[in-house]
N, C-alpha and C. Protein backbone atom coordinates (compact mmCIF):
# COMPACT_ATOMS: atom_id res chain seq x y z
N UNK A 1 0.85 -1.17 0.00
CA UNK A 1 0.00 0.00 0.00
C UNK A 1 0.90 1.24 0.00
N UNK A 2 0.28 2.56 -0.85
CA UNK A 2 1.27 3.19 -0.53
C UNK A 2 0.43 4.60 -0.16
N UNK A 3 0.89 5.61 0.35
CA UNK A 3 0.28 6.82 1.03
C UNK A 3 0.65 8.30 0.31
N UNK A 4 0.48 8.79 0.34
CA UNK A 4 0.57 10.23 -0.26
C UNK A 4 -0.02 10.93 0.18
N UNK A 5 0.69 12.37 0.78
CA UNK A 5 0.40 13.27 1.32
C UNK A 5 0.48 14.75 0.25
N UNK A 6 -0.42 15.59 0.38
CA UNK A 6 -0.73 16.43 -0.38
C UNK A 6 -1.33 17.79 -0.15
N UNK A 7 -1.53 18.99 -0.72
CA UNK A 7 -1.81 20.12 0.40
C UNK A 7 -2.98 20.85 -0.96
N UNK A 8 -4.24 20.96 -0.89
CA UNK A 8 -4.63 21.36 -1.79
C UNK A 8 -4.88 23.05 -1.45
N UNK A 9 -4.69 23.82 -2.46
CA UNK A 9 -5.19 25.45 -2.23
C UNK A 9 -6.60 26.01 -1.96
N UNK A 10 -6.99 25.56 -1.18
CA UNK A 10 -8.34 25.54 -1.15
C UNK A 10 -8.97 26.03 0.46
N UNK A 11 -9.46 26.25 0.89
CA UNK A 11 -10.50 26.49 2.06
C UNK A 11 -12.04 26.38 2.07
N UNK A 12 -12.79 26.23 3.13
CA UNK A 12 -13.68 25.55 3.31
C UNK A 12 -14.57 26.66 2.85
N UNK A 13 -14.54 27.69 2.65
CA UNK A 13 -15.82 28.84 1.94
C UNK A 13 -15.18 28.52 0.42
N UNK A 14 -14.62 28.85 -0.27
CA UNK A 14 -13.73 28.05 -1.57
C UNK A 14 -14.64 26.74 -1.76
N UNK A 15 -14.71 25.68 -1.15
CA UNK A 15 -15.06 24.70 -1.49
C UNK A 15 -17.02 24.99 -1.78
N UNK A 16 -17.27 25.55 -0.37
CA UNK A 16 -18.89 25.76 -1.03
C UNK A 16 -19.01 26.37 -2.21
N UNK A 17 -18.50 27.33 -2.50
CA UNK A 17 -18.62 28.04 -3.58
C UNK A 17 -18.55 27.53 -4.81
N UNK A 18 -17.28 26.77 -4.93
CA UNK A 18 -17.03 26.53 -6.58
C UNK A 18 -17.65 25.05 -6.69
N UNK A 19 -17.70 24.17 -5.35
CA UNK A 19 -18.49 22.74 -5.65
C UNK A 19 -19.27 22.48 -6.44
N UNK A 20 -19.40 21.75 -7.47
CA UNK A 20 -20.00 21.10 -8.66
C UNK A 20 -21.97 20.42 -8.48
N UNK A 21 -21.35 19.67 -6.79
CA UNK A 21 -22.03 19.16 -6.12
C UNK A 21 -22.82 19.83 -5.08
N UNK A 22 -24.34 18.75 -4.77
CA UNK A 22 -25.12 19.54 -3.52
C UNK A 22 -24.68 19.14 -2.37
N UNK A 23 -23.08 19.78 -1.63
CA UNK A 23 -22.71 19.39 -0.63
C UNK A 23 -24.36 19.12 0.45
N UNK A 24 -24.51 20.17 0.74
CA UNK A 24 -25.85 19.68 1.35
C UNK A 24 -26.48 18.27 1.49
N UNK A 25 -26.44 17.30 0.54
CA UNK A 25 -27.13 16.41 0.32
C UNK A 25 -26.21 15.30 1.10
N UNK A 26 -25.31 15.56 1.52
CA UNK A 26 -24.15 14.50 2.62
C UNK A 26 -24.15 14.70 3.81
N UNK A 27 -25.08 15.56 3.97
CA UNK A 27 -25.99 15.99 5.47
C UNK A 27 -24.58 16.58 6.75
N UNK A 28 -23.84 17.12 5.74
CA UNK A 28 -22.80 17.81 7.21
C UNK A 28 -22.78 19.61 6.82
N UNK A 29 -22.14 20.04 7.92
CA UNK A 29 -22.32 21.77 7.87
C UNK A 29 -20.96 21.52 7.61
N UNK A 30 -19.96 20.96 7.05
CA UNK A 30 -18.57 21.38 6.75
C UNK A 30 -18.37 21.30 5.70
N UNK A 31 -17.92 21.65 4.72
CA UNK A 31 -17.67 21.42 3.44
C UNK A 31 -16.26 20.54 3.22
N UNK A 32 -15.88 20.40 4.09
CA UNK A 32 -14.55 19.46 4.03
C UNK A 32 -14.69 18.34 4.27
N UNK A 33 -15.59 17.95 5.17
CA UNK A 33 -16.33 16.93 6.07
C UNK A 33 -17.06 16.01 4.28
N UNK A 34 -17.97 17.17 4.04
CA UNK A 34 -19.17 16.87 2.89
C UNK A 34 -17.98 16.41 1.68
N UNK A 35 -16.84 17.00 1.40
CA UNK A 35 -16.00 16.07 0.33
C UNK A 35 -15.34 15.32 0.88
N UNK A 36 -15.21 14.50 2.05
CA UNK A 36 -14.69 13.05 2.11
C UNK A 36 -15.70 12.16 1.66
N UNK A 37 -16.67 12.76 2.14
CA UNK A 37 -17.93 11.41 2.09
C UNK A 37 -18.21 11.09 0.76
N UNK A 38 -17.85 12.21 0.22
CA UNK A 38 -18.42 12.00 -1.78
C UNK A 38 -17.10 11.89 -1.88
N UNK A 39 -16.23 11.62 -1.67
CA UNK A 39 -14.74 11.08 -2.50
C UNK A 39 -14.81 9.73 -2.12
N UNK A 40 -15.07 9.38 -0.28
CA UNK A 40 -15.41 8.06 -0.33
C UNK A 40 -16.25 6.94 -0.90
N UNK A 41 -17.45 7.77 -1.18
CA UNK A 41 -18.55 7.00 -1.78
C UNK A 41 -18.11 6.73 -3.25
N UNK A 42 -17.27 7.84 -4.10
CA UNK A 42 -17.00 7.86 -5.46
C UNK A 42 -15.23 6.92 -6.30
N UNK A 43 -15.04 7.05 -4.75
CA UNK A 43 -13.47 6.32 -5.41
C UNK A 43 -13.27 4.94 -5.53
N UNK A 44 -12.46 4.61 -6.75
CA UNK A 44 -12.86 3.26 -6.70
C UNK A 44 -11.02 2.55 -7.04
N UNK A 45 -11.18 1.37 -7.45
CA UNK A 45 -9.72 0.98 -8.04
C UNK A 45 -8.42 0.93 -6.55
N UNK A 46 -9.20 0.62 -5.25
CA UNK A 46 -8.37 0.77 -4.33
C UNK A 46 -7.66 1.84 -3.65
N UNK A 47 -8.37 2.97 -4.23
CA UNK A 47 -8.04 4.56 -3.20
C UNK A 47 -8.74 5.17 -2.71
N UNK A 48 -7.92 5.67 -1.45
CA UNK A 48 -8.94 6.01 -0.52
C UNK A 48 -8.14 7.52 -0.36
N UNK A 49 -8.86 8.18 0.05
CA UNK A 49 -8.70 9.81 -0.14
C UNK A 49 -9.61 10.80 1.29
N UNK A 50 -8.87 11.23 1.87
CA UNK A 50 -9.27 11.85 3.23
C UNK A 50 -8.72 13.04 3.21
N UNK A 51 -9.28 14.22 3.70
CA UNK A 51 -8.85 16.32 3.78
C UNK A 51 -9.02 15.60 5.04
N UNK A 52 -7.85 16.07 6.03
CA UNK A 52 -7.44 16.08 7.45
C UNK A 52 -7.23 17.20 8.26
N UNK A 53 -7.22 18.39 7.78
CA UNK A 53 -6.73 19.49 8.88
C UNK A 53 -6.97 20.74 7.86
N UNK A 54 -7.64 22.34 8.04
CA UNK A 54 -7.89 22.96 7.24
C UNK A 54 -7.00 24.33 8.39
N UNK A 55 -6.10 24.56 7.59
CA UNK A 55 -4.69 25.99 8.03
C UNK A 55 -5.38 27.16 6.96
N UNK A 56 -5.94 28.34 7.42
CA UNK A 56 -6.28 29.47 6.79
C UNK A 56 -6.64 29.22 5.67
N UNK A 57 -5.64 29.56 4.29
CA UNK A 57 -6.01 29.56 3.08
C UNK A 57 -5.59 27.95 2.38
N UNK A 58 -5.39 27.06 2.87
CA UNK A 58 -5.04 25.54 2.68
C UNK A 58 -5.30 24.97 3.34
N UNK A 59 -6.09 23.41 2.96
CA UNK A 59 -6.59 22.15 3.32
C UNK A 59 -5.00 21.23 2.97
N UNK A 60 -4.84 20.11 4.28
CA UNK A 60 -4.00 19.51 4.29
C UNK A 60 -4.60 18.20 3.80
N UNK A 61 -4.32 16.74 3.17
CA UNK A 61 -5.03 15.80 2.48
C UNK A 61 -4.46 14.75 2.37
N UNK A 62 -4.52 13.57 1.89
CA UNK A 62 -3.56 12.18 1.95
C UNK A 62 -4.74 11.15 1.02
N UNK A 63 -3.92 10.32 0.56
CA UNK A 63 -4.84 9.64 -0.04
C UNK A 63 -4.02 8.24 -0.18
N UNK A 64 -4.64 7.18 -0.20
CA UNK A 64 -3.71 5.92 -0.09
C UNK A 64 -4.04 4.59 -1.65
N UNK A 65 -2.89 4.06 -1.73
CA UNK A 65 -3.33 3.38 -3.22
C UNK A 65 -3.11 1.77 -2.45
N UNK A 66 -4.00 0.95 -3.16
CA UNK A 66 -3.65 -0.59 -2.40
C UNK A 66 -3.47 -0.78 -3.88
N UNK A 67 -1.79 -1.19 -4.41
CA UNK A 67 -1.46 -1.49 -5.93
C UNK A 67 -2.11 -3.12 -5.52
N UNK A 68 -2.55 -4.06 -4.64
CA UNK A 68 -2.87 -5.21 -4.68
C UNK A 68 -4.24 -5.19 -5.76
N UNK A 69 -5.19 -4.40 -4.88
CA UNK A 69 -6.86 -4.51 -5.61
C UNK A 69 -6.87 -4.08 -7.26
C-alpha cells in the first residue's frame, strides 16, 4: 500500500462556492467533512482519499493506493 500526502489550495468557503455538487445532500455543515464522504462514496480501483486538517487559506489531504486490488 502506498500513502501520499498532499496540500490542496483551497479552504472551506472556496469549497462551497465553486463545488460542482449539492454538498448539502451528505448531510454535514462542513464542506470538508461533505468532500470526504463524496470522495469516499466515489473512489474506486483501491483509493482512498481523506482532507485532514484545514490551516487558513489551505486544506491539508492524503490519499492511499492498495497497488494489490
Amino acid at each position: 500500500m502506498w500513502y501520499f500526502e498532499f496540500v490542496l489550495k483551497i479552504n472551506s468557503e472556496q469549497i462551497s462556492e465553486k463545488a460542482k455538487i449539492k454538498l448539502r445532500e451528505y448531510a454535514y455543515q462542513n464542506p470538508v467533512a461533505a468532500m470526504n464522504n463524496y470522495m469516499y462514496q466515489n473512489m474506486k480501483n483501491g483509493i482512498c482519499y481523506f482532507a485532514y486538517r484545514e490551516e487558513a487559506e489551505v486544506t491539508l489531504a492524503a490519499f492511499s493506493y492498495d497497488e494489490k486490488k
